[in-house]
PDB file of N, CA and C in Angstrom:
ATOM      1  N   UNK A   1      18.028 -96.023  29.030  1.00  0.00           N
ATOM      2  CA  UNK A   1      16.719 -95.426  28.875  1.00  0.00           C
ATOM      3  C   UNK A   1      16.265 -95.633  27.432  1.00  0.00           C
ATOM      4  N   UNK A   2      14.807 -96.404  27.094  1.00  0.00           N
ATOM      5  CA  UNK A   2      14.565 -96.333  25.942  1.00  0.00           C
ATOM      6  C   UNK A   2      14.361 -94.856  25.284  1.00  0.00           C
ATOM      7  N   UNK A   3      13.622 -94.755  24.099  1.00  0.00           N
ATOM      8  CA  UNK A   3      13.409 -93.829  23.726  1.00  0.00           C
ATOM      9  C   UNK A   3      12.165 -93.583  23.958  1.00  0.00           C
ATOM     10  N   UNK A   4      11.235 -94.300  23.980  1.00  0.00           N
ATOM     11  CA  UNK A   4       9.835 -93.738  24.497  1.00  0.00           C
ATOM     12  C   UNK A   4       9.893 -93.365  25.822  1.00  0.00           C
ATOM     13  N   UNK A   5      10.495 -94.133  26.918  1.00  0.00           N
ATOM     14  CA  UNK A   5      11.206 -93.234  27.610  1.00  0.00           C
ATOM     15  C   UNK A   5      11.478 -91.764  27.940  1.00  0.00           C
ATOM     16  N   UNK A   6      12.608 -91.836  27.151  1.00  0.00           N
ATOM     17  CA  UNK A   6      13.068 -90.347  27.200  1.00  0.00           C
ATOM     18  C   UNK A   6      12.075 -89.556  26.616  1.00  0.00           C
ATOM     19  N   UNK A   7      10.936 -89.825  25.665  1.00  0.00           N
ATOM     20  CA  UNK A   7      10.343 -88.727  24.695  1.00  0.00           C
ATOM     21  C   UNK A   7       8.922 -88.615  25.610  1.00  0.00           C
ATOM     22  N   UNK A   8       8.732 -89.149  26.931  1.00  0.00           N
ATOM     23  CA  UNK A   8       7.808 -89.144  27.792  1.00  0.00           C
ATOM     24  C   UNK A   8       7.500 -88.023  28.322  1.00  0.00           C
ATOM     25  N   UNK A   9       6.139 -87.480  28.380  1.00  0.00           N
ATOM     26  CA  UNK A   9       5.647 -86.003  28.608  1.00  0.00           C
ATOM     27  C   UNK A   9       4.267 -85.916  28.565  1.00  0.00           C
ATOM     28  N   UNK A  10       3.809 -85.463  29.581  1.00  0.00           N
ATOM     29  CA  UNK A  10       2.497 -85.994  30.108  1.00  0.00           C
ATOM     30  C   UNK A  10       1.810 -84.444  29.402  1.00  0.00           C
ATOM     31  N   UNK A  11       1.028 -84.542  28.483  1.00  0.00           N
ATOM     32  CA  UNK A  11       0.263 -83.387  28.257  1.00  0.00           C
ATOM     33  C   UNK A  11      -1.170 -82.664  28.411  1.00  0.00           C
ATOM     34  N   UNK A  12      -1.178 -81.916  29.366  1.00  0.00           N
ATOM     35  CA  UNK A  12      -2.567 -81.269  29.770  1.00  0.00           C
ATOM     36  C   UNK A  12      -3.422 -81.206  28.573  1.00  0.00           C
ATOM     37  N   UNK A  13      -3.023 -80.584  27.363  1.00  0.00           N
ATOM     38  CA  UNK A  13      -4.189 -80.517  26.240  1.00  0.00           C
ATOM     39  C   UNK A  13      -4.562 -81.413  25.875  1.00  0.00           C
ATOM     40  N   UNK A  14      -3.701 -82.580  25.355  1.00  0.00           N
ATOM     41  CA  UNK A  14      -3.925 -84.104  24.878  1.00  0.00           C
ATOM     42  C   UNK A  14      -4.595 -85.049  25.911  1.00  0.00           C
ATOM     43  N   UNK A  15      -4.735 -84.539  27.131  1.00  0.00           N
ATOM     44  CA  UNK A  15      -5.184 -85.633  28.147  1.00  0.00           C
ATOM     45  C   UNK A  15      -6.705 -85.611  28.364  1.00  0.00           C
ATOM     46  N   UNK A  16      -7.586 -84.507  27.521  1.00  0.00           N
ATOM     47  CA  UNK A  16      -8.742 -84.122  28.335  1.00  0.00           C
ATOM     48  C   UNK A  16      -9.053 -85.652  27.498  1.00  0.00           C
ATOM     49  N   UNK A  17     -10.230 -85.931  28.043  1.00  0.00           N
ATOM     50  CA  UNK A  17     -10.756 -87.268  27.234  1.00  0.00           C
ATOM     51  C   UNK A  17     -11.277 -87.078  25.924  1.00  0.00           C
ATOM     52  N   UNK A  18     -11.844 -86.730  25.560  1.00  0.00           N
ATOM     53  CA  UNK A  18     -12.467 -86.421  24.134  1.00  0.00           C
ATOM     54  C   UNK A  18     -11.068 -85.865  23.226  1.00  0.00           C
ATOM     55  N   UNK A  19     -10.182 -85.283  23.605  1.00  0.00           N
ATOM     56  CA  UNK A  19      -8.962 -85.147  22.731  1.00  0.00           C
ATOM     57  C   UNK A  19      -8.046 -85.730  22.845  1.00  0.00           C
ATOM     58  N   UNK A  20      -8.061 -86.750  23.477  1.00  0.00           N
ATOM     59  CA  UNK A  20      -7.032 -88.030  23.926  1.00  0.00           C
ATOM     60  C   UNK A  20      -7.662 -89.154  23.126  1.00  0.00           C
ATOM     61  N   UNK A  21      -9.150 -89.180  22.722  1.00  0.00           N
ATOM     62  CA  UNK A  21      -9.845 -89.898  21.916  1.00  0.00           C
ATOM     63  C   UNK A  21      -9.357 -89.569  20.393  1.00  0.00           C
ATOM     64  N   UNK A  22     -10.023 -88.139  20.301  1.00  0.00           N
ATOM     65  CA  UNK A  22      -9.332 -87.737  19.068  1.00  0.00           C
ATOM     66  C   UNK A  22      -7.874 -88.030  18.429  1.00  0.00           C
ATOM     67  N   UNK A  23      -7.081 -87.889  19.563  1.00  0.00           N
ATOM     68  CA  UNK A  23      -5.729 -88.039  18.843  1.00  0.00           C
ATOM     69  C   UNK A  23      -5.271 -89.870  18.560  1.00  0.00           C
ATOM     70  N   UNK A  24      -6.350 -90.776  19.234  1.00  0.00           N
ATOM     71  CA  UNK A  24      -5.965 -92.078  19.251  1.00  0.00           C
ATOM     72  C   UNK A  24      -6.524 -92.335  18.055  1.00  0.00           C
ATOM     73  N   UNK A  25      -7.686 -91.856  17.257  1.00  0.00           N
ATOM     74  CA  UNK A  25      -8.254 -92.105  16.445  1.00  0.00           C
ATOM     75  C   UNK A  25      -7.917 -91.194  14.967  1.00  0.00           C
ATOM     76  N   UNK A  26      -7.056 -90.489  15.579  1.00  0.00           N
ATOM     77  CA  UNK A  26      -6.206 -89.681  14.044  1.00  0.00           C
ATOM     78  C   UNK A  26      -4.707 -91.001  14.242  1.00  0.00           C
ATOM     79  N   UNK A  27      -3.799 -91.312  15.146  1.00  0.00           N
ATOM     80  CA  UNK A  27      -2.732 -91.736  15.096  1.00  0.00           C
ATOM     81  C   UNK A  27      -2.659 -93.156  14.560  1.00  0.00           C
ATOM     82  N   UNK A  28      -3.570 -93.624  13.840  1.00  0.00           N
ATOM     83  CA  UNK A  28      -3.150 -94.928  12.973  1.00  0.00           C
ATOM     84  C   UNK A  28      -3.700 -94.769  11.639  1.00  0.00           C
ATOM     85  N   UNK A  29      -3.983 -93.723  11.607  1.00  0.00           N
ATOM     86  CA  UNK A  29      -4.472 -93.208  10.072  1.00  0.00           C
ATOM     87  C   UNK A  29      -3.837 -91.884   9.410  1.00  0.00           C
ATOM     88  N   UNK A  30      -3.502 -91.511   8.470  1.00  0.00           N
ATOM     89  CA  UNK A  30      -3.073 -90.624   7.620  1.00  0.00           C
ATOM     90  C   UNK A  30      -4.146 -89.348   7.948  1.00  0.00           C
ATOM     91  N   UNK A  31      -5.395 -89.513   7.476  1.00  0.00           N
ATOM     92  CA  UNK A  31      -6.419 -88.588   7.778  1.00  0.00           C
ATOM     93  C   UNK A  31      -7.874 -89.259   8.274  1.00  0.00           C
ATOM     94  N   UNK A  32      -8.633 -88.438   8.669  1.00  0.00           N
ATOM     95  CA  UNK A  32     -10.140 -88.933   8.731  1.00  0.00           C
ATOM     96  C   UNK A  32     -10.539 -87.918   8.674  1.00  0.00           C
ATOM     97  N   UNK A  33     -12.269 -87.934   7.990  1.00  0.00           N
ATOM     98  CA  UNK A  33     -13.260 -87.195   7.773  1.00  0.00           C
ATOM     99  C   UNK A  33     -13.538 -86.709   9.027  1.00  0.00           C
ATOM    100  N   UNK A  34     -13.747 -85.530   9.424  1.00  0.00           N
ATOM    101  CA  UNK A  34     -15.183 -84.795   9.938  1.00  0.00           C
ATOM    102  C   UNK A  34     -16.346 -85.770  10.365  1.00  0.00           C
ATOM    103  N   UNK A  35     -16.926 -85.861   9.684  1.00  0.00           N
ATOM    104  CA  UNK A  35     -18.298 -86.497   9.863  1.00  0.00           C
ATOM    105  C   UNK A  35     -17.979 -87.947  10.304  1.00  0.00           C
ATOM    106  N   UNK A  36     -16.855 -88.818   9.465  1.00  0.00           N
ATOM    107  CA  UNK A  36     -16.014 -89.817  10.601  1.00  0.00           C
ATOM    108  C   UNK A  36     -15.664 -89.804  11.827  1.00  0.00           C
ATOM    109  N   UNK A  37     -14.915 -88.710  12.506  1.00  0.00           N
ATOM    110  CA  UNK A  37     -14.546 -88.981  13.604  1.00  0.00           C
ATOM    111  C   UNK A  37     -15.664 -88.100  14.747  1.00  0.00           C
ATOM    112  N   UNK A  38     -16.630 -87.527  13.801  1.00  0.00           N
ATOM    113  CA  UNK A  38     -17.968 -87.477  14.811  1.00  0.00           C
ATOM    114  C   UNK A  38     -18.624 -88.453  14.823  1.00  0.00           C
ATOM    115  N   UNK A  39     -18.976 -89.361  14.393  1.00  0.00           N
ATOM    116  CA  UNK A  39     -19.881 -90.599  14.544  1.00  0.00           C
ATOM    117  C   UNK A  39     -19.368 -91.649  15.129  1.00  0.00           C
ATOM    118  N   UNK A  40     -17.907 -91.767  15.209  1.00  0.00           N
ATOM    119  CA  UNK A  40     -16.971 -92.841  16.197  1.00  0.00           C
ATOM    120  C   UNK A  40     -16.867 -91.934  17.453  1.00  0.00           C
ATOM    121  N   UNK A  41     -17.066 -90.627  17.552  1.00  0.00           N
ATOM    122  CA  UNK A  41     -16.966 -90.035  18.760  1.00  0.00           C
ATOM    123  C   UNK A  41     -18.040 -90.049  19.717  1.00  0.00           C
ATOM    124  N   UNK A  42     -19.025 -90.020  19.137  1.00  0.00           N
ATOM    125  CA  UNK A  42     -20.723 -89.881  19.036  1.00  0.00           C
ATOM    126  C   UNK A  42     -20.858 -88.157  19.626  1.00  0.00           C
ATOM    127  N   UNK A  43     -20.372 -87.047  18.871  1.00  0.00           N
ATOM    128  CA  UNK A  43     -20.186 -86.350  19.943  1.00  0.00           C
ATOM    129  C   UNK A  43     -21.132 -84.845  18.339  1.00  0.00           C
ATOM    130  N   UNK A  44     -21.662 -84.220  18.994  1.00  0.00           N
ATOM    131  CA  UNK A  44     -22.036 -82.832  17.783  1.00  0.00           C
ATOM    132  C   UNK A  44     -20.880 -82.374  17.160  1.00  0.00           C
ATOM    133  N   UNK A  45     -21.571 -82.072  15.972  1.00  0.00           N
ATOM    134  CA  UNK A  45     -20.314 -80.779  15.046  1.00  0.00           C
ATOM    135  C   UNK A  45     -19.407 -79.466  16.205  1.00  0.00           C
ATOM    136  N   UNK A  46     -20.208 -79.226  16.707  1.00  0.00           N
ATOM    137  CA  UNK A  46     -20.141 -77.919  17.641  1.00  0.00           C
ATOM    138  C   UNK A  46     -18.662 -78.611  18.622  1.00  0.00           C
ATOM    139  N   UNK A  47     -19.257 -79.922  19.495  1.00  0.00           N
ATOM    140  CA  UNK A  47     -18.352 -80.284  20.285  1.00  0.00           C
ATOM    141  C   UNK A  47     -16.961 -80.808  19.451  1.00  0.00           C
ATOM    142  N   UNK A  48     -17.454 -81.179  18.713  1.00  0.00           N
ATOM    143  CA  UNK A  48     -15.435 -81.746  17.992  1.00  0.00           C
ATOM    144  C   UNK A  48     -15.174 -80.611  17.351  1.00  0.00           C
ATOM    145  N   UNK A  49     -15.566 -79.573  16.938  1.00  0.00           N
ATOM    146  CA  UNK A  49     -14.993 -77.867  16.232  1.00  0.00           C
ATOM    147  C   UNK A  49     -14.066 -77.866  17.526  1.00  0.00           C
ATOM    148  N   UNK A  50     -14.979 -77.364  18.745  1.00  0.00           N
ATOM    149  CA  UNK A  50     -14.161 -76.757  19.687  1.00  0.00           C
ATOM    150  C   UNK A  50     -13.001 -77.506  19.914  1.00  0.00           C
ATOM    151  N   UNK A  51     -12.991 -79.263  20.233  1.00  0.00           N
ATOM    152  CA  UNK A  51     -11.757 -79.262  20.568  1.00  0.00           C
ATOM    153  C   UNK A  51     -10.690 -79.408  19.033  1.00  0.00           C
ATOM    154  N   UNK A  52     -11.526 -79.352  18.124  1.00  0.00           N
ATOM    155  CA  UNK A  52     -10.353 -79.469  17.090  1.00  0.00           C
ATOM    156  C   UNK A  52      -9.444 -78.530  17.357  1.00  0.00           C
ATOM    157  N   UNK A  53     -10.426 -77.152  17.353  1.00  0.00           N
ATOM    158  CA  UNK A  53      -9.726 -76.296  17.048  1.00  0.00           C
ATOM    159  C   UNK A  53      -8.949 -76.332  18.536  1.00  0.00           C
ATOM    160  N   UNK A  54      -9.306 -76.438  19.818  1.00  0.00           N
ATOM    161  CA  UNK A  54      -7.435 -76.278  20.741  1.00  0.00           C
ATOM    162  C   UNK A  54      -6.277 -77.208  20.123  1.00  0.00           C
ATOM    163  N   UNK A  55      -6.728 -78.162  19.465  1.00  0.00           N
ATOM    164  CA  UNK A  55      -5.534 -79.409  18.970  1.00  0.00           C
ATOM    165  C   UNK A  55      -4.975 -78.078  17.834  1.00  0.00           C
ATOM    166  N   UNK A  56      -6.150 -78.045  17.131  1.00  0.00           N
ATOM    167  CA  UNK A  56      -5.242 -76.892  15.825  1.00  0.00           C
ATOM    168  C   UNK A  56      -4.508 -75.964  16.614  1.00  0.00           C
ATOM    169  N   UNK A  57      -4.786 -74.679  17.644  1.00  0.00           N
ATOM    170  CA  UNK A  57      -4.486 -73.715  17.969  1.00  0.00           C
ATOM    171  C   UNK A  57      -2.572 -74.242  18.451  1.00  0.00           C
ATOM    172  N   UNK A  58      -2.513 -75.470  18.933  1.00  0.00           N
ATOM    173  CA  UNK A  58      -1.312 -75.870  19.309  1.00  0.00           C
ATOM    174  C   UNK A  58      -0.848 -76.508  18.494  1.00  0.00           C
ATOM    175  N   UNK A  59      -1.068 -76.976  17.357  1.00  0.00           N
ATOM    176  CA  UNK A  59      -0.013 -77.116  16.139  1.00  0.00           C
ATOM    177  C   UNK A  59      -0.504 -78.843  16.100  1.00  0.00           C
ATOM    178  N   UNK A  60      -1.447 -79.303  16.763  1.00  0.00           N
ATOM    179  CA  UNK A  60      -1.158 -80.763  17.065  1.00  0.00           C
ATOM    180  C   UNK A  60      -1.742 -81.311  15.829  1.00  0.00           C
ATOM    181  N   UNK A  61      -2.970 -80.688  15.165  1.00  0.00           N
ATOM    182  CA  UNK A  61      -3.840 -81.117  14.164  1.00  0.00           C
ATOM    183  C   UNK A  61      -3.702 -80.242  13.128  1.00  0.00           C
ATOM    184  N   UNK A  62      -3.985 -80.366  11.980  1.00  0.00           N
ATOM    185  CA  UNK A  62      -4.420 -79.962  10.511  1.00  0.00           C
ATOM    186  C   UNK A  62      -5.699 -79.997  10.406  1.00  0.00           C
ATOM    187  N   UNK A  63      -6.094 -79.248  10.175  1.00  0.00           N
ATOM    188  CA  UNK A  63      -8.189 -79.112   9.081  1.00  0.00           C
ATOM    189  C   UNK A  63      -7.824 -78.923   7.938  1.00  0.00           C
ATOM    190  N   UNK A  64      -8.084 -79.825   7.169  1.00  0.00           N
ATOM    191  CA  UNK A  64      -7.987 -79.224   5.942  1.00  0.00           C
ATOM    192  C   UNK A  64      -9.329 -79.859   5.235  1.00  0.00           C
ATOM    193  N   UNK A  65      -9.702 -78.243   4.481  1.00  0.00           N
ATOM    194  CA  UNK A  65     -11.507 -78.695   3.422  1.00  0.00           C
ATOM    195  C   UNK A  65     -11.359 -78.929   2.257  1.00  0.00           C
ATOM    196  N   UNK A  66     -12.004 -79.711   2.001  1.00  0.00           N
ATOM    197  CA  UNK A  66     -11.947 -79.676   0.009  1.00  0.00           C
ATOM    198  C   UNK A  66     -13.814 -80.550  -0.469  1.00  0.00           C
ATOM    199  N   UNK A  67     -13.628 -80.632  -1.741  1.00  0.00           N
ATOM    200  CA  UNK A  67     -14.801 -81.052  -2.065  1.00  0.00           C
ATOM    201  C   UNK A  67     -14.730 -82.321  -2.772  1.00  0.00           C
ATOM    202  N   UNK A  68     -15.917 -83.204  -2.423  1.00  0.00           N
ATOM    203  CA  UNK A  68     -16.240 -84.209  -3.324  1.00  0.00           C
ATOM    204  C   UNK A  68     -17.295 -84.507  -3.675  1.00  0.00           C
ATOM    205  N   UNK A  69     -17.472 -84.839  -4.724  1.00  0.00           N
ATOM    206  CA  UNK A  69     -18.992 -84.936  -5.560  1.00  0.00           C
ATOM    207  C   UNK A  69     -19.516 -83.298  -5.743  1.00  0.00           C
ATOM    208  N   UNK A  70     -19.037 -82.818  -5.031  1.00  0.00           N
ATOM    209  CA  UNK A  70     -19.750 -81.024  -5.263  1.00  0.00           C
ATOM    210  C   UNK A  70     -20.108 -80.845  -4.167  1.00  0.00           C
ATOM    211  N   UNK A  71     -19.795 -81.817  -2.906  1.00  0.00           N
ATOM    212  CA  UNK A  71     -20.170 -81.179  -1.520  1.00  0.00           C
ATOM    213  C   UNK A  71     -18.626 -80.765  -0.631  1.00  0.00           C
ATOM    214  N   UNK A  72     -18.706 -79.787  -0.061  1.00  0.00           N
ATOM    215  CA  UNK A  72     -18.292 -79.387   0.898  1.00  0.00           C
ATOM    216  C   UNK A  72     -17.379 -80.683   1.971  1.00  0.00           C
ATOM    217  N   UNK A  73     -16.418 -80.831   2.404  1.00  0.00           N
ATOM    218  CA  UNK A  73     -15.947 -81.823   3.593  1.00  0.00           C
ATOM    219  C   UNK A  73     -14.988 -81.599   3.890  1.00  0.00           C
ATOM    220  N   UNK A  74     -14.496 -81.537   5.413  1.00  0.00           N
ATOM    221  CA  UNK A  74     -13.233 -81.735   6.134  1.00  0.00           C
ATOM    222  C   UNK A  74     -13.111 -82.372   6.446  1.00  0.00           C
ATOM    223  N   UNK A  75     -11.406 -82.835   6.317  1.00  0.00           N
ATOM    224  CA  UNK A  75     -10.467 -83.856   7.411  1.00  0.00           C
ATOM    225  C   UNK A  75      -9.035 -83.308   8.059  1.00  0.00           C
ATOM    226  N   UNK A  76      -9.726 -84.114   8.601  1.00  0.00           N
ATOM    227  CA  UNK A  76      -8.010 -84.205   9.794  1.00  0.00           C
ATOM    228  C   UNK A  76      -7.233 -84.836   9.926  1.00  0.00           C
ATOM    229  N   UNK A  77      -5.772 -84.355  10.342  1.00  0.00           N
ATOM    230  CA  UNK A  77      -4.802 -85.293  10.442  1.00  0.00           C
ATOM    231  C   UNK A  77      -4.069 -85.084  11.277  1.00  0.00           C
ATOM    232  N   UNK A  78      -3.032 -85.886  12.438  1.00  0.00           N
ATOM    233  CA  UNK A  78      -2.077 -85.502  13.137  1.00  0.00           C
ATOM    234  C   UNK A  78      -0.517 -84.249  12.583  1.00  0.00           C
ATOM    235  N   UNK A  79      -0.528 -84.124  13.311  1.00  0.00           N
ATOM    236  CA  UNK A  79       0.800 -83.114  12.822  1.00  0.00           C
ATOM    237  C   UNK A  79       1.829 -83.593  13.204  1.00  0.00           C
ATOM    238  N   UNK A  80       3.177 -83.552  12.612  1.00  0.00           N
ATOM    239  CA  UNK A  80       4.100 -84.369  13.262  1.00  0.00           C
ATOM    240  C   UNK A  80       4.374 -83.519  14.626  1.00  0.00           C
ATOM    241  N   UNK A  81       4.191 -82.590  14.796  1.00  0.00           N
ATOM    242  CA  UNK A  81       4.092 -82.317  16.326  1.00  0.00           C
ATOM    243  C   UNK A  81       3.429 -82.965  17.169  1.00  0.00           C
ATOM    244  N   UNK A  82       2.097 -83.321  16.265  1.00  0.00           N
ATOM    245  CA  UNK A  82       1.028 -83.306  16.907  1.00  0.00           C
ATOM    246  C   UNK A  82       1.202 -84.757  17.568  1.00  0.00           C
ATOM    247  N   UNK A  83       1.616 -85.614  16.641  1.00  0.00           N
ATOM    248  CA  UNK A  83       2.110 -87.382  16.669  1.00  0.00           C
ATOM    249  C   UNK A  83       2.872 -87.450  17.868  1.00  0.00           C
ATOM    250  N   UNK A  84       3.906 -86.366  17.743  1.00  0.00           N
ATOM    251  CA  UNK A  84       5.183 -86.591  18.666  1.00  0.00           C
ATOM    252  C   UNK A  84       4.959 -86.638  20.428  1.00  0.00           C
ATOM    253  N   UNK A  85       3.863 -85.569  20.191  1.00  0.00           N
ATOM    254  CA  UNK A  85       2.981 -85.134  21.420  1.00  0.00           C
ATOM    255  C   UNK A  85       2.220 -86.191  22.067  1.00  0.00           C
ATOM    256  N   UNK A  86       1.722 -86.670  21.283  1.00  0.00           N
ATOM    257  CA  UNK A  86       0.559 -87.861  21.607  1.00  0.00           C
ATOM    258  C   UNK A  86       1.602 -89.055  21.819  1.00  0.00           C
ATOM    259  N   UNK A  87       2.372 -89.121  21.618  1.00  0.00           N
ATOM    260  CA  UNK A  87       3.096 -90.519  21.120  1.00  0.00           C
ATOM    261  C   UNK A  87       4.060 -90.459  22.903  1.00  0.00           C
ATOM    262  N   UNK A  88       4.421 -88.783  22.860  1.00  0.00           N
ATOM    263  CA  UNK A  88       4.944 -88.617  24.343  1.00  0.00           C
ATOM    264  C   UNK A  88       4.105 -89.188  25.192  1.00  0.00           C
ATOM    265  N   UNK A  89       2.981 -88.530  25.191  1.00  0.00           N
ATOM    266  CA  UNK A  89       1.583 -88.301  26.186  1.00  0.00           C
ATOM    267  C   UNK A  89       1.144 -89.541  27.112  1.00  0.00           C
ATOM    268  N   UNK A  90       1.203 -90.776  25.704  1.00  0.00           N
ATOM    269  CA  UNK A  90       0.567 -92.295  26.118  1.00  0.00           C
ATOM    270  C   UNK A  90       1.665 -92.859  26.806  1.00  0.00           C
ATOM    271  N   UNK A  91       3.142 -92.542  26.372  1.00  0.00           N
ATOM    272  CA  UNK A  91       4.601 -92.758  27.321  1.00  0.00           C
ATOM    273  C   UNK A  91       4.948 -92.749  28.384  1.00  0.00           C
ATOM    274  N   UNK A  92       3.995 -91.807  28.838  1.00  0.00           N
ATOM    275  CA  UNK A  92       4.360 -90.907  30.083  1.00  0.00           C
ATOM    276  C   UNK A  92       2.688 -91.507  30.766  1.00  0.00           C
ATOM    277  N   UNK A  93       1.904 -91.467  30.602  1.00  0.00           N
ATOM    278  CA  UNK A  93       0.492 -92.703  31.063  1.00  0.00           C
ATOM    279  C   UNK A  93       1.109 -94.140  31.423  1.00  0.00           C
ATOM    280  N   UNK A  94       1.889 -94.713  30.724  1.00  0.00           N
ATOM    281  CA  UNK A  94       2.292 -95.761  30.798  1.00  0.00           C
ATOM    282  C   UNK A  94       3.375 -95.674  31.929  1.00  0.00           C
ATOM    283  N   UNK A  95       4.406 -94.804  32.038  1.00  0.00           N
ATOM    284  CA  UNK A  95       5.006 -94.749  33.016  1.00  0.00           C
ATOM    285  C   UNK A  95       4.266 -94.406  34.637  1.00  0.00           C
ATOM    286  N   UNK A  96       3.364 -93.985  34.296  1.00  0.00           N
ATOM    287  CA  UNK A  96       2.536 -93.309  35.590  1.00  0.00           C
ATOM    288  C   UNK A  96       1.767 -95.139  35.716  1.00  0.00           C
ATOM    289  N   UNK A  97       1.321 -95.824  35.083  1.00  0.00           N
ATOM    290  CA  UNK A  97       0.006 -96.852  34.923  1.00  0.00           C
ATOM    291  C   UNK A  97       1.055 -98.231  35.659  1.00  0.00           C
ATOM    292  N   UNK A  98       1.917 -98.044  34.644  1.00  0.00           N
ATOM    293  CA  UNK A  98       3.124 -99.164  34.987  1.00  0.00           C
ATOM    294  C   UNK A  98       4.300 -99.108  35.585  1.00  0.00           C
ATOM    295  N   UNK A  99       4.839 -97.604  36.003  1.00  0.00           N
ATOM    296  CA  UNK A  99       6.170 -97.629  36.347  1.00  0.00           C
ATOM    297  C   UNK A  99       7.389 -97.965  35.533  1.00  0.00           C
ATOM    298  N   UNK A 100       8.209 -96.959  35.617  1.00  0.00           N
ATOM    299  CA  UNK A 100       9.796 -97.000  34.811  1.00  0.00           C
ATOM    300  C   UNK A 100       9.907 -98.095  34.201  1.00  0.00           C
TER     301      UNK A 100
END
C-alpha cells in the first residue's frame, strides 16, 4: 500500500466545491491574499468569509491580518492539518475516480 494510499480519507468539509477550490488554490502556495483568492474564485467577501471561516473553525486554514502601505489585508494559508486533510481528500477522489 502506498502512502497516499493509506493517508486516503474522503472529507465532507473539504469536498463542498468552493472549499475544495479553496484548498487547491492555498496547496501550492505558502499564503494568498484575501482579495486574491476572491478574484480567482470570482466569488463576494461575504461568500469566501463564510467558508473560510468552516476551513478555520476545523483547524484546516489560518487568517492571518496585517498591514501594508497603511491599509488593512488578509491572508491565508493551509494548516498542516489542513494540507494533510486535503492531500487525504484528493487520495481518496482518486481512489473513488480510478480505483485502488
Amino acid at each position: 500500500m502506498t502512502k497516499s494510499t493509506s493517508s486516503a480519507r474522503f472529507d465532507e468539509l473539504i469536498h463542498a466545491p468552493l472549499r475544495l477550490r479553496i484548498c487547491a488554490s492555498l496547496a501550492p502556495v505558502q499564503w494568498a491574499e484575501f482579495t486574491h483568492l476572491k478574484q480567482i474564485l470570482g466569488v463576494t467577501d461575504s461568500v469566501l468569509s463564510k467558508h473560510l471561516k468552516q476551513l478555520s473553525d476545523a483547524g484546516y486554514v489560518q487568517v492571518e491580518r496585517f498591514t501594508k502601505l497603511g491599509r488593512s489585508h488578509m491572508r491565508v494559508s493551509l494548516t498542516t492539518s489542513g494540507r494533510r486533510a486535503y492531500v487525504g481528500h484528493v487520495a481518496a477522489l482518486q481512489e473513488i475516480t480510478v480505483g485502488k
